[in-house]
Protein backbone atom coordinates (compact mmCIF):
# COMPACT_ATOMS: atom_id res chain seq x y z
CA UNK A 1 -8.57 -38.96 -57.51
CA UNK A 2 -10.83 -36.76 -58.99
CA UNK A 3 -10.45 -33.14 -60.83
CA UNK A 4 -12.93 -30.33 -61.00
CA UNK A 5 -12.96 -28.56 -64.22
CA UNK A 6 -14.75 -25.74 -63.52
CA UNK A 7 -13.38 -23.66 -66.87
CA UNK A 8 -16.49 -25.25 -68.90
CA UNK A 9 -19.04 -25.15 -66.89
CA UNK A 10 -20.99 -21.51 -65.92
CA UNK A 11 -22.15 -21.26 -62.06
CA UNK A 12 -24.53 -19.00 -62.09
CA UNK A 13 -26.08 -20.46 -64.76
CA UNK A 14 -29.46 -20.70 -63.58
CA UNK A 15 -29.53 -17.98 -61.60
CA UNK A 16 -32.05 -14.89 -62.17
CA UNK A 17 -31.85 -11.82 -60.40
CA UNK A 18 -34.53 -9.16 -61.03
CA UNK A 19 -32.56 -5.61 -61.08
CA UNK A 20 -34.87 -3.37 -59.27
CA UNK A 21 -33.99 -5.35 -55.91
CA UNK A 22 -29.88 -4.11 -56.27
CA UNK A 23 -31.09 -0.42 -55.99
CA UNK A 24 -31.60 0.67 -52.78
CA UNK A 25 -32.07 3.67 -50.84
CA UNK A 26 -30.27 4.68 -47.41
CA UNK A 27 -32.80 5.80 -44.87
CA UNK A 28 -31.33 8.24 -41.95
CA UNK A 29 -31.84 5.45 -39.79
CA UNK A 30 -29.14 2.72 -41.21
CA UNK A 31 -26.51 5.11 -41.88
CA UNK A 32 -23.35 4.88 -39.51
CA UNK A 33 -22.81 6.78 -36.22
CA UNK A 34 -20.48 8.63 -37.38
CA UNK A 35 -22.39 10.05 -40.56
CA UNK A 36 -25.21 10.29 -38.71
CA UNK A 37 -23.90 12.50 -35.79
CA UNK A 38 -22.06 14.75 -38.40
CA UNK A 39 -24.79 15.33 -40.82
CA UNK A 40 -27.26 16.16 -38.08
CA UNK A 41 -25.53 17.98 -35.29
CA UNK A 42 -23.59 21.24 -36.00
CA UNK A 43 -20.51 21.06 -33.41
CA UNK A 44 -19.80 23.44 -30.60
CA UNK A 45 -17.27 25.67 -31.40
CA UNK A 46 -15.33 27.10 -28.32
CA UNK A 47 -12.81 30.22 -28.29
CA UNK A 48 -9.10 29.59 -27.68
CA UNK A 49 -9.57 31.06 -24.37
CA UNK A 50 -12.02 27.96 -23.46
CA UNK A 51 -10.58 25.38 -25.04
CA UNK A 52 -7.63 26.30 -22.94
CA UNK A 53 -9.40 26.26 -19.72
CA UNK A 54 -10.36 22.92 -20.38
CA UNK A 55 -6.98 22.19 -21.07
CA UNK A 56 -6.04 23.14 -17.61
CA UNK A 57 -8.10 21.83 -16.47
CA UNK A 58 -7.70 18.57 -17.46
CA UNK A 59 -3.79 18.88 -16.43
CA UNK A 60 -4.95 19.89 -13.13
CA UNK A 61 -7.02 17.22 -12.54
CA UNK A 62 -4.04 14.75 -13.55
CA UNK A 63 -1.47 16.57 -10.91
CA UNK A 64 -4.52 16.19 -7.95
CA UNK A 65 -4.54 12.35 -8.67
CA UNK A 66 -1.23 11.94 -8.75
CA UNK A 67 -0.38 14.08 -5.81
CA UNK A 68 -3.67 11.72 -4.05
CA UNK A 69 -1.73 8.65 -4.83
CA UNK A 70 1.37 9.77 -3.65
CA UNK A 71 -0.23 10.59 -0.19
CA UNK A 72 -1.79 7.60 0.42
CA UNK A 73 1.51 5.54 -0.47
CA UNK A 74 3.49 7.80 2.30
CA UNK A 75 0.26 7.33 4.64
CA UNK A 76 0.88 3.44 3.80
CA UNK A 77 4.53 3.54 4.45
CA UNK A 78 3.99 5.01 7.45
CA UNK A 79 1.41 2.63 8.87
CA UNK A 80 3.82 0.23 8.06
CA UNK A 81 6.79 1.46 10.14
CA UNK A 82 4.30 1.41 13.27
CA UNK A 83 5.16 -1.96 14.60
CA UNK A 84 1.65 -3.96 15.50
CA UNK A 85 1.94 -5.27 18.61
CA UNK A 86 -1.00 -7.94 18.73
CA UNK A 87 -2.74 -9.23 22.17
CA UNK A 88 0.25 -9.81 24.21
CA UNK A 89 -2.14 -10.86 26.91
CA UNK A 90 -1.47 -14.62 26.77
CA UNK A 91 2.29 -13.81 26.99
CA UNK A 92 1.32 -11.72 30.63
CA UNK A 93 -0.44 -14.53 31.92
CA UNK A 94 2.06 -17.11 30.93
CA UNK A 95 5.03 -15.27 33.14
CA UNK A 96 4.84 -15.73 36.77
CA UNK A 97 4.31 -12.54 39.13
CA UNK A 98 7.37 -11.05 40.19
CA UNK A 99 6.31 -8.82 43.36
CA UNK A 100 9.11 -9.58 45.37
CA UNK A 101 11.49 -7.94 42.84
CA UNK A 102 8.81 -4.59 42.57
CA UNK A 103 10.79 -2.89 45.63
CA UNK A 104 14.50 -3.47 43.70
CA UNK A 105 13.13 -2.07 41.03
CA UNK A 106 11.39 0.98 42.44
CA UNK A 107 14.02 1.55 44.19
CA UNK A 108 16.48 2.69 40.66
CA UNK A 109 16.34 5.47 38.44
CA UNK A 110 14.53 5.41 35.41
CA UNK A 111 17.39 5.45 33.04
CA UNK A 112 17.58 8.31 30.50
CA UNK A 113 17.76 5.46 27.37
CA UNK A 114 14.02 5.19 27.65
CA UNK A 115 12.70 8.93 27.39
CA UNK A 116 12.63 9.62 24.00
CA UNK A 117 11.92 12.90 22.51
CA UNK A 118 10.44 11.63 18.78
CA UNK A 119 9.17 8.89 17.99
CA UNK A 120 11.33 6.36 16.04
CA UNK A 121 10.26 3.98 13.32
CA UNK A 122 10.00 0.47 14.51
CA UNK A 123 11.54 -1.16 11.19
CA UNK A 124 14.78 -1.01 10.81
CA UNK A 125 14.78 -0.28 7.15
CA UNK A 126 12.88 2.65 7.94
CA UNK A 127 15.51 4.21 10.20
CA UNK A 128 18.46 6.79 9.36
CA UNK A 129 21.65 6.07 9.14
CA UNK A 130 21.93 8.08 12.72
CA UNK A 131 19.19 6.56 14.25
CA UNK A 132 20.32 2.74 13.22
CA UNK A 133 23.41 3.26 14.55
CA UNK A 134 22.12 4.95 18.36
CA UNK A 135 20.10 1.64 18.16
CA UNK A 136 22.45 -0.57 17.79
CA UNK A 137 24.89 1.31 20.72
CA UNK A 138 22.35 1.43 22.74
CA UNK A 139 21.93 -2.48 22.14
CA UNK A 140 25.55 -3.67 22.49
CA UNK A 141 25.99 -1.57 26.05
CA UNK A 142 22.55 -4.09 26.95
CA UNK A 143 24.26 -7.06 25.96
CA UNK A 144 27.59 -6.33 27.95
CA UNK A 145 25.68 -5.07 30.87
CA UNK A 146 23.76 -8.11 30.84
CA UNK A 147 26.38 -10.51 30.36
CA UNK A 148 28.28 -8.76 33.22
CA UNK A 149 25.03 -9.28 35.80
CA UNK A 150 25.32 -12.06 38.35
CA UNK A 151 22.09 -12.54 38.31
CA UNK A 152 21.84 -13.13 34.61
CA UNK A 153 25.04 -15.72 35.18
CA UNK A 154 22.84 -17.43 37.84
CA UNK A 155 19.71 -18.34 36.09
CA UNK A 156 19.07 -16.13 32.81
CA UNK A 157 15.75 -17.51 32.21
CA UNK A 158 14.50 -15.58 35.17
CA UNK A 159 16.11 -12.63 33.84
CA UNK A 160 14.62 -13.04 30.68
CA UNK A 161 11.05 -13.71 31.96
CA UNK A 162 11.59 -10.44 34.53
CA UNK A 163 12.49 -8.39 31.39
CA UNK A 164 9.40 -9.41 29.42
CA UNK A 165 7.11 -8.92 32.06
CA UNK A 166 8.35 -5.02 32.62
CA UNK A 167 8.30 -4.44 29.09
CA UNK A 168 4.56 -5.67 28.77
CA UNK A 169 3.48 -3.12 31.55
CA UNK A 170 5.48 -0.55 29.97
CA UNK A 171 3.81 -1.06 26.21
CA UNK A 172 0.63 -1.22 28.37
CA UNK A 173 0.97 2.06 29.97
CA UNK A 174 1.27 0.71 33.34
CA UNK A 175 4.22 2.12 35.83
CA UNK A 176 6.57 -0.10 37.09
């Protein structure tokens, strides 16, 4: 292994360096930015009264776009309670027609259950407390009035299908 005694030897030994090319001069040009600007440019001066105004003006600005982005979330939340109901034309085609059981049904009442006053959110997360539980009322008389139907006893994929099909021409806009 091999030391390097650099304590007796001198580095810049042979090294000459004339003096008049260590004094230089700063042009305008290479200063920094931030001398530059300073030395050159006087700064506005505003009143109180204006820098105040901008002040406000600022904070105003800040409320608006917050106030913005708290509109479009609600517009967003609300485009997400409206259920999407897709093409449910494939669905239509696939049930059979059901013309024969037109006169039963024109023959009832509309029930009251399906005139509603205000429209209700679709999700169920997005309901009151009120609303989820008319809902789910409304839903259990359903289920006992359809498991009390003969004709849901005697075949209840008919029922089903007959169900379907009247709800299609209802979300269509079509009378019964």
């Amino acid at each position: 292994m091999q030391v390097w005694d650099f304590s007796s030897s001198d580095i810049f030994s042979g090294l000459t360096i004339d003096p008049d090319s260590l004094v230089k001069k700063l042009d305008l040009d290479t200063r920094s930015t931030v001398s530059s600007k300073t030395g050159l440019e006087e700064k506005t001066v505003l009143s109180k009264k204006e820098k105040m105004k901008l002040r406000k003006e600022r904070w105003l600005q800040k409320i608006e776009s917050v106030r913005l982005t708290k509109q479009k979330e609600k517009a967003e939340a609300t485009r997400r309670a409206t259920p999407v109901v897709g093409d449910m034309q494939p669905l239509m085609e696939a049930l059979p027609e059901l013309s024969d059981l037109k006169a039963g049904i024109e023959g009832r009442k509309p029930s009251k259950r399906h005139v509603k006053a205000k429209a209700e959110p679709a999700d169920f997360c997005m309901m009151k407390q009120a609303q989820k539980q008319r809902l789910l009322e409304e839903e259990i008389v359903q289920f006992h009035e359809l498991i009390a139907n003969p004709r849901y006893k005697a075949s209840p994929l008919f029922v089903i299908s007959e169900h379907l099909s009247k709800r299609l021409r209802q979300e269509e806009g079509k009378p019964l």
